[in-house]
C-alpha atoms as a PDB file:
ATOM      1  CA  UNK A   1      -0.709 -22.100   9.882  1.00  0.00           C
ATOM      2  CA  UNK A   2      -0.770 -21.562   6.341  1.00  0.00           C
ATOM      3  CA  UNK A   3      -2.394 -18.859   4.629  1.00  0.00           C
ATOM      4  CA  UNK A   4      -4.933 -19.772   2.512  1.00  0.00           C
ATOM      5  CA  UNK A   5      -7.736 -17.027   3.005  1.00  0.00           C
ATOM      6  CA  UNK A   6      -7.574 -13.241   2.986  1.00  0.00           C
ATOM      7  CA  UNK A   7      -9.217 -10.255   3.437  1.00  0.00           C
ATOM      8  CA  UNK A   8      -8.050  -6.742   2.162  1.00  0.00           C
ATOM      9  CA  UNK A   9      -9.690  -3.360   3.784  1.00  0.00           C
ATOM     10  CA  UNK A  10     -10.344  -0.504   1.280  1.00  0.00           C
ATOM     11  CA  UNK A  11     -10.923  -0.749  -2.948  1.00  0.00           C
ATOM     12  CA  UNK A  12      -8.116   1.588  -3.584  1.00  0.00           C
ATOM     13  CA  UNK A  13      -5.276   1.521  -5.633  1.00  0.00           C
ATOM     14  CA  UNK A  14      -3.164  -0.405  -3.042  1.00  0.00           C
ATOM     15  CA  UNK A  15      -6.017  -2.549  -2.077  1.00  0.00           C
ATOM     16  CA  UNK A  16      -6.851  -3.750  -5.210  1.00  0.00           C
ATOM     17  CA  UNK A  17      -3.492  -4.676  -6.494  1.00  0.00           C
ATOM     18  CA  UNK A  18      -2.893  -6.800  -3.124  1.00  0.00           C
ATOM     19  CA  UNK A  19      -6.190  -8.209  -3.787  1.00  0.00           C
ATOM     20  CA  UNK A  20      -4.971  -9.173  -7.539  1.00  0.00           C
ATOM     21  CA  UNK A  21      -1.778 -10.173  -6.324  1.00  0.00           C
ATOM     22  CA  UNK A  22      -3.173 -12.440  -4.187  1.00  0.00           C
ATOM     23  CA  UNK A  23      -5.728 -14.002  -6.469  1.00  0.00           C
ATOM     24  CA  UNK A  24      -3.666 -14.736  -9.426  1.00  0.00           C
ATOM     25  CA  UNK A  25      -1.587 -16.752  -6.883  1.00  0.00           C
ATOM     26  CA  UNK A  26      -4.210 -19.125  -6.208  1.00  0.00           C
ATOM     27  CA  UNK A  27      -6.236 -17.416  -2.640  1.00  0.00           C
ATOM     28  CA  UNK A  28      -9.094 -17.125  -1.613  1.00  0.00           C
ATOM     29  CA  UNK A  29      -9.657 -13.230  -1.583  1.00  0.00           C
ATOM     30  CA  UNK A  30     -12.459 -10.776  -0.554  1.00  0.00           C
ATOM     31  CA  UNK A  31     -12.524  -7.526  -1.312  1.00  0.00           C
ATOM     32  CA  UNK A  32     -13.505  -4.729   1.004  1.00  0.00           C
ATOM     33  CA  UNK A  33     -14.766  -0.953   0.944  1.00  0.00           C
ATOM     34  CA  UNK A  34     -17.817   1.250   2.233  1.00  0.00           C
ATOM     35  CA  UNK A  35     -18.523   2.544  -1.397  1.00  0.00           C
ATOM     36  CA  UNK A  36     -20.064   0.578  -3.795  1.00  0.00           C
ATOM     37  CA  UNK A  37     -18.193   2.378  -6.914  1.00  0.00           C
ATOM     38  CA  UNK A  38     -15.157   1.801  -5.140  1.00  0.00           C
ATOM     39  CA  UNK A  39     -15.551  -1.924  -5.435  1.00  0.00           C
ATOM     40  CA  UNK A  40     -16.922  -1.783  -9.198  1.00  0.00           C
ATOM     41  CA  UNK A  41     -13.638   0.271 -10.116  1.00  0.00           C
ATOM     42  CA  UNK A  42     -11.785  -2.831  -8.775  1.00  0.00           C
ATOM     43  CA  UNK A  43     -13.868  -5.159 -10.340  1.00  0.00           C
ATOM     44  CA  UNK A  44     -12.609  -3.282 -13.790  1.00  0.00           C
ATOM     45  CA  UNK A  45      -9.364  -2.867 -12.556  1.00  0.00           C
ATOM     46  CA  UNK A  46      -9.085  -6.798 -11.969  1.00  0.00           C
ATOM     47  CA  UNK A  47     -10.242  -7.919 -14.678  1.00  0.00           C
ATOM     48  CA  UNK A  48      -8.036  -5.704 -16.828  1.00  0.00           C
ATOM     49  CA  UNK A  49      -5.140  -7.267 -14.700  1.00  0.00           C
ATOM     50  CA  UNK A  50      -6.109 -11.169 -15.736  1.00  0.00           C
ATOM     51  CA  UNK A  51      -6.607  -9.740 -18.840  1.00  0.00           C
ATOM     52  CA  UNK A  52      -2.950  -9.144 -18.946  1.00  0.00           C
ATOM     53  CA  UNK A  53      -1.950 -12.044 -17.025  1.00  0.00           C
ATOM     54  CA  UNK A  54      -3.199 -14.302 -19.984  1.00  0.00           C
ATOM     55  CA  UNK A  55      -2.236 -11.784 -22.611  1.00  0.00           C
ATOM     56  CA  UNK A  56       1.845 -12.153 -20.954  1.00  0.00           C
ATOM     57  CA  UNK A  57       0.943 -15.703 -20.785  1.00  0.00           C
ATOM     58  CA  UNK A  58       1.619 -16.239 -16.787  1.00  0.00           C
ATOM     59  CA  UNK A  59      -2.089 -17.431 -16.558  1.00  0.00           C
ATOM     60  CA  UNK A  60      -4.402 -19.724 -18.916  1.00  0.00           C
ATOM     61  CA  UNK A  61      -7.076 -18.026 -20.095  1.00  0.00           C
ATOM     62  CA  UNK A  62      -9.223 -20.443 -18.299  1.00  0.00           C
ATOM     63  CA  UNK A  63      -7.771 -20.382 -14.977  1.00  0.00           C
ATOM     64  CA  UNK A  64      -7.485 -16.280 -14.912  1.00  0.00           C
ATOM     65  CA  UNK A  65     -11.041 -16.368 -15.481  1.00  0.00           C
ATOM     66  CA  UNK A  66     -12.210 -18.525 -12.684  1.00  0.00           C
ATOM     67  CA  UNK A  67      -9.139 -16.675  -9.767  1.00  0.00           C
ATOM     68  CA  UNK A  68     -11.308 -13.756 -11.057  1.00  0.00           C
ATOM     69  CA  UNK A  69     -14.640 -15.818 -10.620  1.00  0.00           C
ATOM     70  CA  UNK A  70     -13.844 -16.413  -7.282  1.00  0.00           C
ATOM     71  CA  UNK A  71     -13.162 -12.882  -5.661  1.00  0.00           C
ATOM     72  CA  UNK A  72     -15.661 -12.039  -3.342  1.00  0.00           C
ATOM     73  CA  UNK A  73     -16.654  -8.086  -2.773  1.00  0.00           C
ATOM     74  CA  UNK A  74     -18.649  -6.756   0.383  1.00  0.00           C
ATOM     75  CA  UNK A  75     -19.351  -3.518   2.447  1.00  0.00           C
ATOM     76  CA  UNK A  76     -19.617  -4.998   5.228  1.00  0.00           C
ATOM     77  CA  UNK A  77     -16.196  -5.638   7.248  1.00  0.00           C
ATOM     78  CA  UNK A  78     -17.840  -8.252   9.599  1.00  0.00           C
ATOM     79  CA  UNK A  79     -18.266 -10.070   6.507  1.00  0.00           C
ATOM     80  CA  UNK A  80     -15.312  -9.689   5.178  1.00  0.00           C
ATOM     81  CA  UNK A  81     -12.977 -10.478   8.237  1.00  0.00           C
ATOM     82  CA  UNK A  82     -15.189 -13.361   9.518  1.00  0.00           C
ATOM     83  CA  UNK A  83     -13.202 -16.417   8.600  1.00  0.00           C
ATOM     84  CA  UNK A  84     -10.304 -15.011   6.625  1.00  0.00           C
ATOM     85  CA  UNK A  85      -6.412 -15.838   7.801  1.00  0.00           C
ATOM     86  CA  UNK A  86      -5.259 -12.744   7.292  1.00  0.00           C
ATOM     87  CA  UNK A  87      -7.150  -9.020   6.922  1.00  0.00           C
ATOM     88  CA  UNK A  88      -5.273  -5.956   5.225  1.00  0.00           C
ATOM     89  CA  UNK A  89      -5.961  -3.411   5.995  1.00  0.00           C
ATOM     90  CA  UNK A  90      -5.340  -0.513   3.118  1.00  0.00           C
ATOM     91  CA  UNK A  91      -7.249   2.577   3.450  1.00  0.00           C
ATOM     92  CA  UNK A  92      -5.910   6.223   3.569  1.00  0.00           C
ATOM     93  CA  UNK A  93      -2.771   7.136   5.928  1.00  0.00           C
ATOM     94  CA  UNK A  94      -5.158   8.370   8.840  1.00  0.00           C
ATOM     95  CA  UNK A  95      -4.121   6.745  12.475  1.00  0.00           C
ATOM     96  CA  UNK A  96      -7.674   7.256  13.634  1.00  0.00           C
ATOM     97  CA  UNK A  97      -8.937   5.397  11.061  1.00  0.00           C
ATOM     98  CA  UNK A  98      -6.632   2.671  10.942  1.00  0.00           C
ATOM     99  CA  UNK A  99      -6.938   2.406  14.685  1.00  0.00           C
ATOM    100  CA  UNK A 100     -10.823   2.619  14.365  1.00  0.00           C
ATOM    101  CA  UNK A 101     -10.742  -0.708  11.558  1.00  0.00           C
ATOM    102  CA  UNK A 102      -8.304  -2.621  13.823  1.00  0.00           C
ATOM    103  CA  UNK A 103     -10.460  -2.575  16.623  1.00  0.00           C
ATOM    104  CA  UNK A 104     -13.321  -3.831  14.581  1.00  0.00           C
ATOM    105  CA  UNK A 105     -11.226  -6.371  12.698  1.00  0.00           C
ATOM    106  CA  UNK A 106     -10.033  -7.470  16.349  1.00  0.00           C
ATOM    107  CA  UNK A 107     -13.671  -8.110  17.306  1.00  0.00           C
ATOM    108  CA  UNK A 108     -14.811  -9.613  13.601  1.00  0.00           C
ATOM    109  CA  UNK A 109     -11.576 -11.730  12.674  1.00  0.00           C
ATOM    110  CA  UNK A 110     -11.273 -15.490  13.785  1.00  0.00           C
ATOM    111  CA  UNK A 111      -8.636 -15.630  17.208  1.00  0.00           C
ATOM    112  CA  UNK A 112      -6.104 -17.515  14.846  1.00  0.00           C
ATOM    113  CA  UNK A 113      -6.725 -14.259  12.294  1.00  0.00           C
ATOM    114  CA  UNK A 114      -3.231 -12.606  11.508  1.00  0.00           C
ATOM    115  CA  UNK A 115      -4.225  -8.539  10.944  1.00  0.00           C
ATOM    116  CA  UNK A 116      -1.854  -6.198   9.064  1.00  0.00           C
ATOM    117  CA  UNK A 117      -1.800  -2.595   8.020  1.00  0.00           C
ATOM    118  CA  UNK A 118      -0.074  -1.521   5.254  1.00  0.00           C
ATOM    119  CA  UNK A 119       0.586   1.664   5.727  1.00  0.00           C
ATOM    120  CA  UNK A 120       3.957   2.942   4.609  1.00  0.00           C
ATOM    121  CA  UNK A 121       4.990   5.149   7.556  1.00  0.00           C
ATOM    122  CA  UNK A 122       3.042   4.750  10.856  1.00  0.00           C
ATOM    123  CA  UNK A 123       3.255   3.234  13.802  1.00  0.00           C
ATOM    124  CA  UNK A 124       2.005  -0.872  13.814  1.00  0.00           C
ATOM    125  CA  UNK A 125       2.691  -0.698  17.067  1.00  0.00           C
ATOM    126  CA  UNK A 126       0.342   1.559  18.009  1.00  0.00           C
ATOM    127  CA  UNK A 127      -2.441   0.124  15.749  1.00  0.00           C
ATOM    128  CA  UNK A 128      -2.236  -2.842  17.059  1.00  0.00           C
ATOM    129  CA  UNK A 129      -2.462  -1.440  20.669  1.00  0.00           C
ATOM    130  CA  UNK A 130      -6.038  -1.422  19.950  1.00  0.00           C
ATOM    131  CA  UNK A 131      -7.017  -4.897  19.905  1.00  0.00           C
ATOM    132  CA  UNK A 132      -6.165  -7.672  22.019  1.00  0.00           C
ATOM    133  CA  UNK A 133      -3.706  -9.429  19.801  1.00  0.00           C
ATOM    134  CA  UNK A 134      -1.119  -7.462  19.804  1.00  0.00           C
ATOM    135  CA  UNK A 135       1.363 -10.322  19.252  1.00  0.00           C
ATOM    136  CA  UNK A 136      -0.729 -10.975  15.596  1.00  0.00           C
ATOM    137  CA  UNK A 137      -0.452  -7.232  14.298  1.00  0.00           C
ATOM    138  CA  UNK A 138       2.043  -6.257  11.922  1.00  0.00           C
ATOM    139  CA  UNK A 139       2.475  -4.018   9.439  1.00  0.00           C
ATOM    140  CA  UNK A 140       3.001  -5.292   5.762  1.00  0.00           C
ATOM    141  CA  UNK A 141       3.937  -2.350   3.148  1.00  0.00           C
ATOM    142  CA  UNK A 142       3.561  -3.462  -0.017  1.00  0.00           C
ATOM    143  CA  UNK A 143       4.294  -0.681  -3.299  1.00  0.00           C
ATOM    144  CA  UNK A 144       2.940   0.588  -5.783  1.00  0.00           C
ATOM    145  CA  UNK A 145       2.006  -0.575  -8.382  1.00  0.00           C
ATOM    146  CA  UNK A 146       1.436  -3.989  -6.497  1.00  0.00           C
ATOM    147  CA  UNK A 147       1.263  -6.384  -9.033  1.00  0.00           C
ATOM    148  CA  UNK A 148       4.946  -5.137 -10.671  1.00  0.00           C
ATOM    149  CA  UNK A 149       6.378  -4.561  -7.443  1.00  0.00           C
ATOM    150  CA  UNK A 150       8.648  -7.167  -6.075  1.00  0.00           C
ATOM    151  CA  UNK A 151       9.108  -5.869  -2.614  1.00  0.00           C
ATOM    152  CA  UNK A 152       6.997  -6.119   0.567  1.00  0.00           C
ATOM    153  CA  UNK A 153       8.750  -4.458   3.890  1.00  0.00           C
ATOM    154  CA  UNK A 154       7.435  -6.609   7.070  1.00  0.00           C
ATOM    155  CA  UNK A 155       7.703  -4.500   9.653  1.00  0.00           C
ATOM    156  CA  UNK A 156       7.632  -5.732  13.234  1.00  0.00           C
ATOM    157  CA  UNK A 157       5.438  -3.995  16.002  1.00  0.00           C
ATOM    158  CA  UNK A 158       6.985  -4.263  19.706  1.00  0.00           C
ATOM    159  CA  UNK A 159       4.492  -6.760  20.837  1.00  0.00           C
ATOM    160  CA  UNK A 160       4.596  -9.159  17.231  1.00  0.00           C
ATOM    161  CA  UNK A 161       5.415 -12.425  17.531  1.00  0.00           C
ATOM    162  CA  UNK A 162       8.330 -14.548  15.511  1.00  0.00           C
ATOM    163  CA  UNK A 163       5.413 -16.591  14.481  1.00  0.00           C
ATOM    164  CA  UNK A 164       3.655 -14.009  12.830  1.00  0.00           C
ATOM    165  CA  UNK A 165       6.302 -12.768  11.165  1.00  0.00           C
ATOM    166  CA  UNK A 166       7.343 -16.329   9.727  1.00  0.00           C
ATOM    167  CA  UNK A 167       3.477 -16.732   8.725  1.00  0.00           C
ATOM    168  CA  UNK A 168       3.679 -12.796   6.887  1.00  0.00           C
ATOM    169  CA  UNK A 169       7.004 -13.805   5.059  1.00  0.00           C
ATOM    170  CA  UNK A 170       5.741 -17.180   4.348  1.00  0.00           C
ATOM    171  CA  UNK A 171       2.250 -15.351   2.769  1.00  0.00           C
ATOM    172  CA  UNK A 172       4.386 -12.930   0.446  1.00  0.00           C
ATOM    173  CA  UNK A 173       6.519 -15.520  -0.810  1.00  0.00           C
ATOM    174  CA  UNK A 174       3.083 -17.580  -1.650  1.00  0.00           C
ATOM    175  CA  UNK A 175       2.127 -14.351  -3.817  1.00  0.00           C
ATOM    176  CA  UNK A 176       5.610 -14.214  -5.131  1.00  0.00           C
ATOM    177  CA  UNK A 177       6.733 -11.288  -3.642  1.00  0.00           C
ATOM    178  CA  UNK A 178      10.518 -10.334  -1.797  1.00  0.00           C
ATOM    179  CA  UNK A 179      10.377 -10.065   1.631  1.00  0.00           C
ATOM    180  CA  UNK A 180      12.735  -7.275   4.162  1.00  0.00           C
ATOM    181  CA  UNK A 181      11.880  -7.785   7.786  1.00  0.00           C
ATOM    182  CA  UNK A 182      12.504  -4.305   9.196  1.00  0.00           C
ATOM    183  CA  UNK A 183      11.969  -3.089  13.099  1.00  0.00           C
ATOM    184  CA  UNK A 184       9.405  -0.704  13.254  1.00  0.00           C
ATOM    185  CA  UNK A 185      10.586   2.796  13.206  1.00  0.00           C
ATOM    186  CA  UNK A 186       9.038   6.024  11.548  1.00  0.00           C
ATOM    187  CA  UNK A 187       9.098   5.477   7.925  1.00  0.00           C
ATOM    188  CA  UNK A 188      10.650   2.345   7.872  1.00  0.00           C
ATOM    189  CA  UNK A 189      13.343   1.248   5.631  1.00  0.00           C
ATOM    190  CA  UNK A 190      12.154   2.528   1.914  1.00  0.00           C
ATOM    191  CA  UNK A 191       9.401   5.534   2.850  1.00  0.00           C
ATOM    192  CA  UNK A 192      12.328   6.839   4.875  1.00  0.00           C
ATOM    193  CA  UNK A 193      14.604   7.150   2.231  1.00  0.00           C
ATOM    194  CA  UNK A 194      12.048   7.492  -0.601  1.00  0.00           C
ATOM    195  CA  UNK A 195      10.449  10.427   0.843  1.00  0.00           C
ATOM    196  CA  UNK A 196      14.013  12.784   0.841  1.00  0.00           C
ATOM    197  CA  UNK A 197      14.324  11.801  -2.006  1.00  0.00           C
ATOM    198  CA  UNK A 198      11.074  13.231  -3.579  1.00  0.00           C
ATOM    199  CA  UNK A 199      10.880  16.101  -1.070  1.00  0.00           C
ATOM    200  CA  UNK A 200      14.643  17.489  -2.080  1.00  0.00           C
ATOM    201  CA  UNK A 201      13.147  16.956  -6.277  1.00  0.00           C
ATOM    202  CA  UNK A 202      10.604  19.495  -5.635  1.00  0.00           C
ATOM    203  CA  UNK A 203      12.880  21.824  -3.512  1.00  0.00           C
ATOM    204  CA  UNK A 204      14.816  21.869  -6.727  1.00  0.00           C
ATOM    205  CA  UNK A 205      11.638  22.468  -8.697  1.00  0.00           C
ATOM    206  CA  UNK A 206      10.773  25.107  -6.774  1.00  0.00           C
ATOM    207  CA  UNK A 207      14.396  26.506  -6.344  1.00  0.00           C
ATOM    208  CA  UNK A 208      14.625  26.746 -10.343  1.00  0.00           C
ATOM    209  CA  UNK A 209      17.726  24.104 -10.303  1.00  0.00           C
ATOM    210  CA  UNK A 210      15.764  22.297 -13.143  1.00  0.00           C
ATOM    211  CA  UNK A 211      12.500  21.135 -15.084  1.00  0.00           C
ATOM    212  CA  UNK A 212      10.571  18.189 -13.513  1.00  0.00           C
ATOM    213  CA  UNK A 213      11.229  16.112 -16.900  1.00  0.00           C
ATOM    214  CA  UNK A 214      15.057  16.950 -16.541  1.00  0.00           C
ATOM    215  CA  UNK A 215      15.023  16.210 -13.082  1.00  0.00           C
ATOM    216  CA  UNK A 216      13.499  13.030 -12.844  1.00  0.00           C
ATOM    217  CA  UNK A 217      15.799  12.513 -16.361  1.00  0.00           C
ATOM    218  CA  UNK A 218      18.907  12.810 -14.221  1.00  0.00           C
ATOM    219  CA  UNK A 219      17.607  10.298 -11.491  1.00  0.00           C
ATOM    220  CA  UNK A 220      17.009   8.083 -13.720  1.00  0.00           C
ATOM    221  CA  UNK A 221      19.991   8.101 -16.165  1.00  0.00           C
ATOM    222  CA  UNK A 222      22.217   9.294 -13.539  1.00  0.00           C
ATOM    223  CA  UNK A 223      21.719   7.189 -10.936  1.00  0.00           C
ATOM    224  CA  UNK A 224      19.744   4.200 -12.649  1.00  0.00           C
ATOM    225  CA  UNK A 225      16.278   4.735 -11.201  1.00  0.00           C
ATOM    226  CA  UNK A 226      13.374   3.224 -12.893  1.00  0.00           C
ATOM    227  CA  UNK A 227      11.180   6.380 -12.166  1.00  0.00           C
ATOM    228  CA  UNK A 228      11.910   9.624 -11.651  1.00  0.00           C
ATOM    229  CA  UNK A 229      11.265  11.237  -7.743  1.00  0.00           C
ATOM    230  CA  UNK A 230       8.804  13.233  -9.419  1.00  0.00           C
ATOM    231  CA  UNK A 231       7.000  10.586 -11.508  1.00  0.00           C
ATOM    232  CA  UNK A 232       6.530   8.828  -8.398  1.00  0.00           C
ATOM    233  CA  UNK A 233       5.115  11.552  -6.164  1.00  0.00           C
ATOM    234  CA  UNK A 234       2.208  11.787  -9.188  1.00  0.00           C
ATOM    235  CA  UNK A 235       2.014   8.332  -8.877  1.00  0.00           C
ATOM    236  CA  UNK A 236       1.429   7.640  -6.119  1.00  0.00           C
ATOM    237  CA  UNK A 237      -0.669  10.688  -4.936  1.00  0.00           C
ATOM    238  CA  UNK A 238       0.610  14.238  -3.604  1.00  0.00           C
ATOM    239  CA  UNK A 239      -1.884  14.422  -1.148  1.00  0.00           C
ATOM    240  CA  UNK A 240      -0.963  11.151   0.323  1.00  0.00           C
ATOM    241  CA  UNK A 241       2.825  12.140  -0.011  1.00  0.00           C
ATOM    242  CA  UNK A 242       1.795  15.090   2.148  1.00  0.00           C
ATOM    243  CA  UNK A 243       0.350  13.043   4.737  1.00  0.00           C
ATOM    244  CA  UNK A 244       3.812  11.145   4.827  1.00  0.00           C
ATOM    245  CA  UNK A 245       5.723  14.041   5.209  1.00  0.00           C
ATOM    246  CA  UNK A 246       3.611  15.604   7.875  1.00  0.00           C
ATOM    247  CA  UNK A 247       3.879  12.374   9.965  1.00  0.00           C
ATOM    248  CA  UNK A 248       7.974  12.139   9.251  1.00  0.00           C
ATOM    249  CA  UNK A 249       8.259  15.828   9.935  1.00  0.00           C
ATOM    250  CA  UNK A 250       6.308  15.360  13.646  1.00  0.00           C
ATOM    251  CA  UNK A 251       8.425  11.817  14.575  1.00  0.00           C
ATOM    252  CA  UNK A 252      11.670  12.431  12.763  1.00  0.00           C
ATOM    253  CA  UNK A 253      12.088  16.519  12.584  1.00  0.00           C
ATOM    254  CA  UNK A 254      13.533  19.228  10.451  1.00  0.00           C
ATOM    255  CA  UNK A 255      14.672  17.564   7.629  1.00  0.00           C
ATOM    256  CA  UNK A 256      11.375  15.524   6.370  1.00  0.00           C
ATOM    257  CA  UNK A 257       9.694  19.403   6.757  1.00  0.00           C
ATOM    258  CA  UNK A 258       7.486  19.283   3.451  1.00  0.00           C
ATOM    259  CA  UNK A 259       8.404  20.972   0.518  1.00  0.00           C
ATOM    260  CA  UNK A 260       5.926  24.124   0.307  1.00  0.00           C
ATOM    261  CA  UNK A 261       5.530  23.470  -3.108  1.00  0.00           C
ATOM    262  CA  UNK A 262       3.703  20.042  -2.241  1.00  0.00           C
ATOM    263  CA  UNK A 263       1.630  21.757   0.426  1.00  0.00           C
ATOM    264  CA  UNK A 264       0.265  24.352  -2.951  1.00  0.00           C
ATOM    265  CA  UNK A 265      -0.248  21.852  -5.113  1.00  0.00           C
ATOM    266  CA  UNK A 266      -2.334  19.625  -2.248  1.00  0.00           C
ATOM    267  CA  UNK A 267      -4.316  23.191  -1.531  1.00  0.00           C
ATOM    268  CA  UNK A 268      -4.878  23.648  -5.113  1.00  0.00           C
ATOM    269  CA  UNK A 269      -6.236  19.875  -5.987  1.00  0.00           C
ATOM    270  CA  UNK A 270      -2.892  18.945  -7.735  1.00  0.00           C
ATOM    271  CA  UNK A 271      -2.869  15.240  -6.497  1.00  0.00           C
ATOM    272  CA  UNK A 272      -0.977  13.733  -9.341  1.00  0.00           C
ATOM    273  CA  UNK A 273      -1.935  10.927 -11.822  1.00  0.00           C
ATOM    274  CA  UNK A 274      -5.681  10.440  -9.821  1.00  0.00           C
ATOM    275  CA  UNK A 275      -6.557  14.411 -10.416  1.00  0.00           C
ATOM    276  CA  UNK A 276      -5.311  14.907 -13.910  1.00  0.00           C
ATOM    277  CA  UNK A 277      -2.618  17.080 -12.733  1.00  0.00           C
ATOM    278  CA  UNK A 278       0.613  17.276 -10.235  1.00  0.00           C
ATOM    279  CA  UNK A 279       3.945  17.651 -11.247  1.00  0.00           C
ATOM    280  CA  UNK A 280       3.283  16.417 -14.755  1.00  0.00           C
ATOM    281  CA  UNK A 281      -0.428  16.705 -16.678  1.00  0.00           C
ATOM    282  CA  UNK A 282      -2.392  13.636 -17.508  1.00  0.00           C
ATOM    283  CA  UNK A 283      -4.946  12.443 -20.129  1.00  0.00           C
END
């Protein structure tokens, strides 16, 4: 089966920029979240993104303006899941709400439906547990930001199928992404090894060793990252960093034990880039 038609759960920032992704390379997308203003952010967000497409000339004017024509947007998950190839789901790192979509999306999606999670730590395994294709659950972790990204871990439940995972591959290489096939464990292959990373940076902010700008200086000029452990963490949201620490710290033990200093600045609405204000201040 090729796949032609997809569906991606939640209007976030990972949503969206799978949705984009996807678009620009030619599928047929809808878009999916329970809040309205959710979707009209993404319907900004996209457009700035073909904006740039034709602007970096990767896209005709022409044809950027009809991929973003044809993006569909709906509340309803029935709607969305109904006769799509594959559904992604991309809401917040919650197991009882991922489990709680996939048992929908099992009773919504079409029997040939492939249905993935992207979630960067947890178990696919146990998501897919709750539906009744097991064998067509995987998880597919995709980074942020999506559209600059290259990578896209595939990471195989105990029950998924070689078929799905040729099909999964086979989709990111339509977007033009890289795919890793990795066997499902806690954290993966990146999230594993990002998440020391970050957590040991803000032991050292919080131990005085340094600045976050010098820091995420040395990472980068020391050891040739592209962003600092720091930068990142804003980036991508200390609250949802927390969440992937928590779940490390309960599967994996001592060492993924959050930094304390992440835990204050969750308390005290420090979130990073979305808030204004984490490690680094924001216009």
């Amino acid at each position: 089966m090729s796949i032609q038609k997809i569906a991606v759960i939640g209007a976030g920032t990972m949503g969206r920029g799978i949705a984009y992704s996807a678009a620009a390379a030619g599928l047929s997308v809808i878009l999916h979240d329970v809040s309205e203003a959710s979707l009209e952010k993404s319907k900004s967000y996209l457009k700035t993104q073909f904006d740039r497409s034709v602007s970096k000339e990767l896209l005709s004017k022409e044809l950027a303006d009809e991929r973003l024509r044809e993006i569909n947007y709906t509340t309803e998950l029935f709607e969305a899941a109904r006769d799509r190839d594959l559904v992604i789901e991309a809401v917040l790192e919650l197991m009882e709400l991922k489990t709680s979509i996939f048992k929908q999306l099992d009773e919504y999606a079409p029997d040939h439906a492939i249905l993935a999670t992207n979630t960067s730590t947890m178990s696919p395994t146990e998501i897919a547990a709750q539906t009744k294709r097991p064998d067509q659950c995987l998880a597919l972790h995709f980074f942020n930001p999506v559209p600059k990204m290259k990578l896209i871990e595939v990471i195989c439940g105990l029950e998924t199928s070689e078929e799905t995972i040729s099909q999964a591959i086979g989709f990111g290489e339509s977007i033009g992404k890289e795919c890793v096939r990795i066997n499902e464990f806690p954290g993966f292959a990146v999230s594993r090894m990002n998440c020391l990373i970050g957590n040991e940076a803000m032991n050292m902010v919080m131990e005085g060793v340094g600045s976050p700008e010098d820091i995420d200086k040395a990472m980068k000029l020391g050891l040739n990252h592209p962003m600092g452990p720091l930068e990142l963490a804003d980036l991508v949201g200390l609250d949802t960093r927390l969440r992937n620490m928590q779940y490390l710290y309960e599967t994996l033990g001592e060492k993924y034990r959050p930094c304390p200093i992440l835990t204050k600045y969750v308390k005290a609405g420090r979130l990073g880039r979305k808030s204004g204000r984490g490690f680094y201040t924001y216009d």
